[in-house]
N, C-alpha and C. Protein backbone atom coordinates (compact mmCIF):
# COMPACT_ATOMS: atom_id res chain seq x y z
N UNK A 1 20.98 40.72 2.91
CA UNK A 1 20.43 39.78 1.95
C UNK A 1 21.54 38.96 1.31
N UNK A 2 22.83 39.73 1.10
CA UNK A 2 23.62 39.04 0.13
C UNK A 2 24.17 37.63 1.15
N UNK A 3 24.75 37.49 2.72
CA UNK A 3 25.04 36.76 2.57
C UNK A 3 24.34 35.40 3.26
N UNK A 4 23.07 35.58 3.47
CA UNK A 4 21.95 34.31 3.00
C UNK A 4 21.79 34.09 1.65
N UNK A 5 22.86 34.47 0.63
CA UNK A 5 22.50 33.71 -0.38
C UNK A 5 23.66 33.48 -0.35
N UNK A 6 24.98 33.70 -0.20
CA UNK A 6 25.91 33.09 0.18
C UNK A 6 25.86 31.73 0.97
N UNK A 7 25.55 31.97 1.86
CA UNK A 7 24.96 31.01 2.70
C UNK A 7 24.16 29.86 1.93
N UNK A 8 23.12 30.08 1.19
CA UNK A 8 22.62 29.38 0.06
C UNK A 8 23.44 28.32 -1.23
N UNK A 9 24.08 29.24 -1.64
CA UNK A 9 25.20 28.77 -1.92
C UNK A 9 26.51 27.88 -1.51
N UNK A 10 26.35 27.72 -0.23
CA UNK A 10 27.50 26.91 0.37
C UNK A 10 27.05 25.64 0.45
N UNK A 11 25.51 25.69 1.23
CA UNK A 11 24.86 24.72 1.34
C UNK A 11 24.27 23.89 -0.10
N UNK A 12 23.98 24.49 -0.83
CA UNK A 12 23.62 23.60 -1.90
C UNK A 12 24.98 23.41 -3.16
N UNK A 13 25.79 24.02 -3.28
CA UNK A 13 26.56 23.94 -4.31
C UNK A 13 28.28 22.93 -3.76
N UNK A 14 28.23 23.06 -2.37
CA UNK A 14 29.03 22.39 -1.60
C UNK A 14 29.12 20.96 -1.92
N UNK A 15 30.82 20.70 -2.34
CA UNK A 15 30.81 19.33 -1.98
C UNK A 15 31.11 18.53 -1.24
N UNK A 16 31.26 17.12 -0.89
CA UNK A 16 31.22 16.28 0.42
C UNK A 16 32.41 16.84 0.97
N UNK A 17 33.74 16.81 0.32
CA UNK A 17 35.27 16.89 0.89
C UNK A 17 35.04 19.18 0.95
N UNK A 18 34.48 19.46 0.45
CA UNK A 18 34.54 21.21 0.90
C UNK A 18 34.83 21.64 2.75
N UNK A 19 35.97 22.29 2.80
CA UNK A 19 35.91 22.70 4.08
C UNK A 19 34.99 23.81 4.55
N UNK A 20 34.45 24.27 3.22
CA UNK A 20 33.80 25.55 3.59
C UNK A 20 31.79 24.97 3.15
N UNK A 21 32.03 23.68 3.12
CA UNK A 21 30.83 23.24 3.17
C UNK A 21 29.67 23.31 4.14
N UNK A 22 28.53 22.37 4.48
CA UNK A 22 27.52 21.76 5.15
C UNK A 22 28.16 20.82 6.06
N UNK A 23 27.98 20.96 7.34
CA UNK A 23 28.69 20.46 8.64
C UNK A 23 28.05 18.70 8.33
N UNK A 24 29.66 17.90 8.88
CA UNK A 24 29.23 16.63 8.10
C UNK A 24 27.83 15.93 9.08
N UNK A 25 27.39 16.67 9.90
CA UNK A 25 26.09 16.29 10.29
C UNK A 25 24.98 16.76 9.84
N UNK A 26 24.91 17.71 9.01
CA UNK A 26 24.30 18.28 7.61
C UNK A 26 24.02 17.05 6.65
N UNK A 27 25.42 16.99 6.26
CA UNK A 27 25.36 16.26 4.97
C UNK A 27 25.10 14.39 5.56
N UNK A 28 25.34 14.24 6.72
CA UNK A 28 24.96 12.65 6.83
C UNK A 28 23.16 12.83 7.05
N UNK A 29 22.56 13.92 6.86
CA UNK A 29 20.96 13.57 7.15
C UNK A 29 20.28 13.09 5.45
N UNK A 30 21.13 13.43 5.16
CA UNK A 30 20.51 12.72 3.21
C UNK A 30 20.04 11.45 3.10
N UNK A 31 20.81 10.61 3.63
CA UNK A 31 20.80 9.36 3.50
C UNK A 31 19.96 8.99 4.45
N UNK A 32 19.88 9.68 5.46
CA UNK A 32 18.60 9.32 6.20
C UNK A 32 17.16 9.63 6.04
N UNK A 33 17.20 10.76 5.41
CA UNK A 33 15.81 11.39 4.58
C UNK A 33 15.37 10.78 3.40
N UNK A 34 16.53 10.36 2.39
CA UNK A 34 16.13 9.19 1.48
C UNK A 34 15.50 7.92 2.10
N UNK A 35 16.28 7.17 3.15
CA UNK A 35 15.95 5.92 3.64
C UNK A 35 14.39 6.17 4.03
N UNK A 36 14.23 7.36 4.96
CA UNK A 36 13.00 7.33 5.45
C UNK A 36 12.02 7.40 3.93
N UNK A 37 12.15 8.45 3.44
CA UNK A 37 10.85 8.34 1.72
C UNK A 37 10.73 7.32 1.27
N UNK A 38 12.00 6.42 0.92
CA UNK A 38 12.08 5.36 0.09
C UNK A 38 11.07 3.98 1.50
N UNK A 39 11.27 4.09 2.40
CA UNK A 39 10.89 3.20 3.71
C UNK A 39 9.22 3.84 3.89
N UNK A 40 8.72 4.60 3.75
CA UNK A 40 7.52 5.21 3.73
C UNK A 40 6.61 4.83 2.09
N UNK A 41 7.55 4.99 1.31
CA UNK A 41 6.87 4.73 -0.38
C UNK A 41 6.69 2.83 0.04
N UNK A 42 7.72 1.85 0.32
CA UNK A 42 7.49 0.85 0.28
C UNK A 42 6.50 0.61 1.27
N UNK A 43 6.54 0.85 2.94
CA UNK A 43 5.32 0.76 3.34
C UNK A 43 3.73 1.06 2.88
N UNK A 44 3.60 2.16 1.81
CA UNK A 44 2.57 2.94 1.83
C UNK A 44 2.13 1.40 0.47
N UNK A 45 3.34 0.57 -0.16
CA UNK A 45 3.03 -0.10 -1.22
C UNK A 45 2.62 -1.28 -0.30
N UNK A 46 2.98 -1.69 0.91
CA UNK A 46 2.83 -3.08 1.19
C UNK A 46 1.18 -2.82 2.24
N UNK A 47 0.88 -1.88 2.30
CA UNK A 47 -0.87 -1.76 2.67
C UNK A 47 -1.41 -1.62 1.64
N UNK A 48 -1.43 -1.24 0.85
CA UNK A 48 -2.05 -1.03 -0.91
C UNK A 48 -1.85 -2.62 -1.04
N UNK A 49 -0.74 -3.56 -1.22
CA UNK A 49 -0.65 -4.78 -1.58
C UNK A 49 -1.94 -5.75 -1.00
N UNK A 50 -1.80 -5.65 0.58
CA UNK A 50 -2.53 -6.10 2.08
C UNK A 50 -4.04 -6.05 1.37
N UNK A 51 -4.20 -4.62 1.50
CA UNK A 51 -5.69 -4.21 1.20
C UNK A 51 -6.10 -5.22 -0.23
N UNK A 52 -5.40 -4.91 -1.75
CA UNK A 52 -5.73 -5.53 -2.85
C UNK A 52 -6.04 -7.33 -2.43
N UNK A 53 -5.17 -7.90 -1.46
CA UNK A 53 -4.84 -9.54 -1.48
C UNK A 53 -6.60 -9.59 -0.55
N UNK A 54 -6.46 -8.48 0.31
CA UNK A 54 -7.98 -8.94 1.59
C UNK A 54 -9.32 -8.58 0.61
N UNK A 55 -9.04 -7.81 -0.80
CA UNK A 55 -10.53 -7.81 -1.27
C UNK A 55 -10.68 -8.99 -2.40
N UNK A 56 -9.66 -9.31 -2.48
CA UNK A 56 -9.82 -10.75 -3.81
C UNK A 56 -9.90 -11.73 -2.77
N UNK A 57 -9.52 -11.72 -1.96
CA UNK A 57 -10.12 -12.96 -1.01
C UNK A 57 -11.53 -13.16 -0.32
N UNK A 58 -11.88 -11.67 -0.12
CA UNK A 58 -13.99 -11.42 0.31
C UNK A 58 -14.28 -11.61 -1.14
N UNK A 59 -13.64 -11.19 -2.07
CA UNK A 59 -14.92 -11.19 -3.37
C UNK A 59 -14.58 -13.08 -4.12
N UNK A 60 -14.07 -13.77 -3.64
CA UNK A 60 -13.63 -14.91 -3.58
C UNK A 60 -14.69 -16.02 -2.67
N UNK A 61 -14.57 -15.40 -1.27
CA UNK A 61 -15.53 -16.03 -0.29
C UNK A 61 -17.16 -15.45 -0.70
N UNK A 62 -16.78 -14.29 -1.56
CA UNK A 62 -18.89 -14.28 -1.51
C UNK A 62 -19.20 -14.93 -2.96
N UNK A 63 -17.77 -14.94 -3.66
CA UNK A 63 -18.40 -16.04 -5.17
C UNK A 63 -19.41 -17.42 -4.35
N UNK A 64 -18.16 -18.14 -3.47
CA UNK A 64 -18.42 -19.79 -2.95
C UNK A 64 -19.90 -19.63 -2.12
N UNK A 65 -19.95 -17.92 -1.49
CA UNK A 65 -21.09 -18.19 -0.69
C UNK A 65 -22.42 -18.31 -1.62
N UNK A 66 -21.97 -17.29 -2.57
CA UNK A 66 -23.71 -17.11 -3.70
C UNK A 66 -23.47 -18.87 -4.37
N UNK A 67 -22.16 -19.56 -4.42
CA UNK A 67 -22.74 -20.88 -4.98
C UNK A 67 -23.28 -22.04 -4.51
N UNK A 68 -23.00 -21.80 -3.01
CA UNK A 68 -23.47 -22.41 -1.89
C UNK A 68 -25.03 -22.37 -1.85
N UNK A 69 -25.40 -20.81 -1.73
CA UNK A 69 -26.62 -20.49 -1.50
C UNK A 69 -27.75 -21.12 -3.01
N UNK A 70 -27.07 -20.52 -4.11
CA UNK A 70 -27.55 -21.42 -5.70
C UNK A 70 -28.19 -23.07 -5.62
N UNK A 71 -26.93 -23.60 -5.26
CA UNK A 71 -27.30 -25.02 -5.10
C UNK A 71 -28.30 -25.42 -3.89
N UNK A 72 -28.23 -24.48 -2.86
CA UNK A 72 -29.44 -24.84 -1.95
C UNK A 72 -30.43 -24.81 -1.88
N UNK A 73 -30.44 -23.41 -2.98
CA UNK A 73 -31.95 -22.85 -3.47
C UNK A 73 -32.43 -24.08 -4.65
N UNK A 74 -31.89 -24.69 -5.67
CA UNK A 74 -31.70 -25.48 -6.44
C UNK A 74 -32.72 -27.19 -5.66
N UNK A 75 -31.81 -26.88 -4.30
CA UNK A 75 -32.01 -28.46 -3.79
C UNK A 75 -33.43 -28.10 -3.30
N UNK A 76 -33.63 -27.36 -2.78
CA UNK A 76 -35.34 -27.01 -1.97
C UNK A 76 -35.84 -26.94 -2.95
N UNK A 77 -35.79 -26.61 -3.90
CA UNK A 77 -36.79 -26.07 -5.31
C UNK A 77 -37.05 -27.43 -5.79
N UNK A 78 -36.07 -28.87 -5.74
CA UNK A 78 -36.80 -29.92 -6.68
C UNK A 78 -37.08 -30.56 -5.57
N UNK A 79 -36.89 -30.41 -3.88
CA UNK A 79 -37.52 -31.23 -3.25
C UNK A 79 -39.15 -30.45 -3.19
N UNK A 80 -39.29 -29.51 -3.57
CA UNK A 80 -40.36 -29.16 -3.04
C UNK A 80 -41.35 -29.02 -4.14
N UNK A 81 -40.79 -29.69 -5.73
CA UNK A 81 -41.78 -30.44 -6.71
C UNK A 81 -41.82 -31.08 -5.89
N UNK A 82 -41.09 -32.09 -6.09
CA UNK A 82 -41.39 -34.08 -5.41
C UNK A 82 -42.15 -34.07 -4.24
N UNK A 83 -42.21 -32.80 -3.52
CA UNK A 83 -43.37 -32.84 -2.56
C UNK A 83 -44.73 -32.66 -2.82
N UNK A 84 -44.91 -31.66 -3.97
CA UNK A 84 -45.83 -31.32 -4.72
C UNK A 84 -46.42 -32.14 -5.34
N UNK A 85 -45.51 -33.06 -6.04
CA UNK A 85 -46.08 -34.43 -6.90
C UNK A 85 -46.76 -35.44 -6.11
N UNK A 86 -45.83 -35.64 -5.08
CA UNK A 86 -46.34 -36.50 -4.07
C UNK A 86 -47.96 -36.18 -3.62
N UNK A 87 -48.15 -34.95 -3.69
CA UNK A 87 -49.75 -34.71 -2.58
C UNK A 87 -50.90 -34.80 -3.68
């Protein structure tokens, strides 16, 4: 038991220049495990972004469609007094 915590100890309390450290192919995976989280957090933000921009743009296109549809309903409704008046 004691020297897996030795072992424990080398690896986490070790610093960069330690000869009795984490083999420098150990210690160069940090910067790659950061890059990847930090590269995964910004992706995971730029589909969250994607998604937010594609629903203000449908709830955008169904405002113009219900005002489209308003004014059409609007236009049949007084042609179809003036048709009424007419008969």
């Amino acid at each position: 038991m004691l020297p897996n915590i030795q072992l424990l100890q080398l690896l986490v309390f070790a610093q960069p220049g330690d000869a009795a450290g984490a083999s420098p192919a150990a210690q160069s995976q940090w910067p790659i495990i950061i890059t990847a989280v930090v590269a995964a957090l910004m992706g995971m933000g730029v589909v969250k972004l994607i998604g937010y921009l594609r629903k203000q743009d449908a709830e955008k296109e169904a405002r113009q469609i219900i005002e489209k549809a308003e004014i059409q309903a609007s236009a049949r409704h007084k042609e179809a007094e003036v048709e009424a008046k007419a008969r």
